[in-house]
C-alpha atoms as a PDB file:
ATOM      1  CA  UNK A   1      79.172  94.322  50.227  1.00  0.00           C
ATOM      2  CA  UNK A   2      80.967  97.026  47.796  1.00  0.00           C
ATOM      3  CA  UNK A   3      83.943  97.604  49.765  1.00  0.00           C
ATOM      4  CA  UNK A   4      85.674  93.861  50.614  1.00  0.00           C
ATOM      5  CA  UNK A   5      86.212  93.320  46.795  1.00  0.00           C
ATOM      6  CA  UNK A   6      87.272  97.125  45.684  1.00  0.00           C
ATOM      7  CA  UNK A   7      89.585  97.184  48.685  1.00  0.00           C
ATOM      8  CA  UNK A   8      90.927  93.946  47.639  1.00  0.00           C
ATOM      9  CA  UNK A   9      91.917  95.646  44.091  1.00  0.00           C
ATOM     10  CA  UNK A  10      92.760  99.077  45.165  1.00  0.00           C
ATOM     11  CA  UNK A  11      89.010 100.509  43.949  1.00  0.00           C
ATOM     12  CA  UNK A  12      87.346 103.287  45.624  1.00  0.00           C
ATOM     13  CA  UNK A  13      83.770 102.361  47.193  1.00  0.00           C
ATOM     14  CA  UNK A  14      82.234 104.755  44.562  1.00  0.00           C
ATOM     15  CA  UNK A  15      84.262 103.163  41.875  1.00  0.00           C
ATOM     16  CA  UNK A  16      82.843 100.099  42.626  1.00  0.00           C
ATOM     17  CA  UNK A  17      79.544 100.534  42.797  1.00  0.00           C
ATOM     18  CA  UNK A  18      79.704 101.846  39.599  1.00  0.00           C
ATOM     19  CA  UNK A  19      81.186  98.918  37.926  1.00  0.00           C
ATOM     20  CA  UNK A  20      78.434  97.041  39.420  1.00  0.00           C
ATOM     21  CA  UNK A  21      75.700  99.388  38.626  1.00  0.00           C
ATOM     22  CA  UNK A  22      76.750  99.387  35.088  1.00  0.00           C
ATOM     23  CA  UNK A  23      77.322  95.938  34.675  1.00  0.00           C
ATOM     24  CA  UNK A  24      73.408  95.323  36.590  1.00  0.00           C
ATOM     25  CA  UNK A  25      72.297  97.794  33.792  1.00  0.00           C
ATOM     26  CA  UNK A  26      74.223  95.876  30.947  1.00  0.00           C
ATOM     27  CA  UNK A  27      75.701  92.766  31.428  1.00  0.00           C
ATOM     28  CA  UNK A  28      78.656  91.890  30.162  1.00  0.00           C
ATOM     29  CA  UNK A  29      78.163  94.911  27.515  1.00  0.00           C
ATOM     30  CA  UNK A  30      79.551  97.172  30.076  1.00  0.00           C
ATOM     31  CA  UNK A  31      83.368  95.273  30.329  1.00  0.00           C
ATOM     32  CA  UNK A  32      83.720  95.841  26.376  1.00  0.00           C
ATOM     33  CA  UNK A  33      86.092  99.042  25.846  1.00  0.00           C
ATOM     34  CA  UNK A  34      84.139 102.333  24.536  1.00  0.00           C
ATOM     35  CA  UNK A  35      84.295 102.917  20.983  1.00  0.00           C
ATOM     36  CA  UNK A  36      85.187 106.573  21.507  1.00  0.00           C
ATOM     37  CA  UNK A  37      88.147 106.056  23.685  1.00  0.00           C
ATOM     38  CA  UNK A  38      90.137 104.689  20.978  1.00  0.00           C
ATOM     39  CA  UNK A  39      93.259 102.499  21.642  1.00  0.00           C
ATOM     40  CA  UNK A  40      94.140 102.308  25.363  1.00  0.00           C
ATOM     41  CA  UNK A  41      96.783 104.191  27.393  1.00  0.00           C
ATOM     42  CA  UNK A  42      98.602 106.798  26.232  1.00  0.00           C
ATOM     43  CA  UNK A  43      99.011 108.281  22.842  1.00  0.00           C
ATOM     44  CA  UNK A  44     101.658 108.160  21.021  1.00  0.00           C
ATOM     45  CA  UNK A  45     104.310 111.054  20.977  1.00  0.00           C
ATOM     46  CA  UNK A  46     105.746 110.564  17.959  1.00  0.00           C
ATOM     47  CA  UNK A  47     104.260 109.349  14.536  1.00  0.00           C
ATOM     48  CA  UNK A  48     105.590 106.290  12.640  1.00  0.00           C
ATOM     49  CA  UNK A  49     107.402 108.884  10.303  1.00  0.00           C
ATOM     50  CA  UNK A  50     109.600 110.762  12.716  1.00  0.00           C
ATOM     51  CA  UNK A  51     110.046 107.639  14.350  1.00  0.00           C
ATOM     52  CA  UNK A  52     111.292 106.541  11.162  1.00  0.00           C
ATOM     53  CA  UNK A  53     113.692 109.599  10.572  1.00  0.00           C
ATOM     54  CA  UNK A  54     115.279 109.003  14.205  1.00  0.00           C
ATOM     55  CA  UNK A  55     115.792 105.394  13.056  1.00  0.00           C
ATOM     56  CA  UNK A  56     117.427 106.128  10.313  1.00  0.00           C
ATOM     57  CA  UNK A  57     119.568 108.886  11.846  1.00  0.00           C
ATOM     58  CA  UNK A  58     120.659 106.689  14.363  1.00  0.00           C
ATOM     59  CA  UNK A  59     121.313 103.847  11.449  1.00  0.00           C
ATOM     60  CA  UNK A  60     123.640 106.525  10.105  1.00  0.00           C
ATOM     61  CA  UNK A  61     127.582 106.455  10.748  1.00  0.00           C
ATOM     62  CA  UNK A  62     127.558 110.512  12.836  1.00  0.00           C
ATOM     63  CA  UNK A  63     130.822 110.565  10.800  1.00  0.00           C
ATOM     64  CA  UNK A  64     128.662 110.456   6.934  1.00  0.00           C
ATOM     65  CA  UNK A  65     126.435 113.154   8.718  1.00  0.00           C
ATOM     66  CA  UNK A  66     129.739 115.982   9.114  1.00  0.00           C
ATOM     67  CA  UNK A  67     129.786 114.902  13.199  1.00  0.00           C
ATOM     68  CA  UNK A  68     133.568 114.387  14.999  1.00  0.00           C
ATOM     69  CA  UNK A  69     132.493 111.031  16.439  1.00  0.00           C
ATOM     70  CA  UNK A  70     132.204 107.620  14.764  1.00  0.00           C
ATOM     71  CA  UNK A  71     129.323 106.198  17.354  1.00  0.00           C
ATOM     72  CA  UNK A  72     126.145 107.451  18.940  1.00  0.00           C
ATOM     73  CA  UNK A  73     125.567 108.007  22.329  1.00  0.00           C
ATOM     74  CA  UNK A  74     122.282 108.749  23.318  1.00  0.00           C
ATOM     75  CA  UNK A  75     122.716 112.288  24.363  1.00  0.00           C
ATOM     76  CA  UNK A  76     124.409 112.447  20.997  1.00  0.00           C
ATOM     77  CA  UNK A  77     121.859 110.940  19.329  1.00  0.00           C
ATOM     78  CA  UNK A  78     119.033 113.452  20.892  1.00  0.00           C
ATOM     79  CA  UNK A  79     121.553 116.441  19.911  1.00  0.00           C
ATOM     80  CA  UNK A  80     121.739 115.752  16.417  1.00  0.00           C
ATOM     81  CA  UNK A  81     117.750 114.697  16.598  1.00  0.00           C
ATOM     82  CA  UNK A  82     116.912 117.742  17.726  1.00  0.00           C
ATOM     83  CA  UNK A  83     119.785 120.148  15.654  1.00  0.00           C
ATOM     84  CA  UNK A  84     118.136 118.198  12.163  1.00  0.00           C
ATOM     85  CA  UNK A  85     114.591 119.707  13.311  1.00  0.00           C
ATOM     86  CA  UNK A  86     113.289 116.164  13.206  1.00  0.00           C
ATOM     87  CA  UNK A  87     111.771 117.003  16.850  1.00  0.00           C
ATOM     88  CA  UNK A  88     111.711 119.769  18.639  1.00  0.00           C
ATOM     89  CA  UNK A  89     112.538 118.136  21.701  1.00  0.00           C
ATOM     90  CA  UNK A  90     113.195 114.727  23.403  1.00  0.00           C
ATOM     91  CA  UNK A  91     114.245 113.347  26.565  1.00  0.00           C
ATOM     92  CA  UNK A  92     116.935 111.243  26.970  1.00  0.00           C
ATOM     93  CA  UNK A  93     114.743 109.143  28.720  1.00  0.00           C
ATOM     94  CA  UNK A  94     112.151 109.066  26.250  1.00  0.00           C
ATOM     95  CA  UNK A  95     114.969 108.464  23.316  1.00  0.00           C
ATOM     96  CA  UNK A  96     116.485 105.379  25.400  1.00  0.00           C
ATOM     97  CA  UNK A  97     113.007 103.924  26.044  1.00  0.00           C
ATOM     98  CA  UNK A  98     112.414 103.834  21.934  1.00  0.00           C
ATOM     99  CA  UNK A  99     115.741 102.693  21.614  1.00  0.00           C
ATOM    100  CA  UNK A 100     114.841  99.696  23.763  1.00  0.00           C
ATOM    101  CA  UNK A 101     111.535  98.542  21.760  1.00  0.00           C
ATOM    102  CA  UNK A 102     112.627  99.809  18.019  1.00  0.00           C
ATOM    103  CA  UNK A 103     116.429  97.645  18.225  1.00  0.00           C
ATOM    104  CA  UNK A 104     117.474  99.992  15.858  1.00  0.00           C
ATOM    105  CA  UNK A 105     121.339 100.288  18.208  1.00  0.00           C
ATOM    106  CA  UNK A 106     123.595  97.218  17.409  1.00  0.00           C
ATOM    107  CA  UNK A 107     125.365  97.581  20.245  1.00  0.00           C
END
């Protein structure tokens, strides 16, 4: 009985039962998300406000800022991130992933 629909979705027999267990105990109830989890998934890494630094840094001509180049790269861009102190470190992943959801590159 537990294991045709948890196999289905990838659950574990235990996992399963306790979904239904919970849900026997308290109904719909036990779907809603628990208040002391907070938001879902991961935390942020970075708060708005150095978020908002590396924006603007990477708004900023690398020339205005004393650099030999007139465009960013994004090993550049993590260089100078990191030289400023606004982090302490990044990936380049990491920077190229913000760079995709902020649009803050007008390339």
């Amino acid at each position: 009985m537990y294991g045709s629909s948890g196999v289905q979705h990838s659950l574990s027999v235990e996992w399963t039962r306790h979904i239904i267990h919970e849900f026997n105990e308290k109904g719909f109830d036990s779907l809603k998300p628990l208040p002391n989890r907070g938001g879902t998934g991961r935390p942020r890494k970075f708060i708005d406000e150095i978020r908002l630094e590396m924006v603007n840094m990477a708004l900023t001509p690398p020339s205005s800022l004393g650099y030999p180049f007139t465009t960013w790269s994004l090993r550049k861009l993590r260089d100078a991130i990191v030289e400023k102190g606004i982090v302490a470190d990044i990936s380049i992943s990491n920077l190229q992933n913000f760079h995709r959801r902020s649009f803050f590159f007008t390339e």
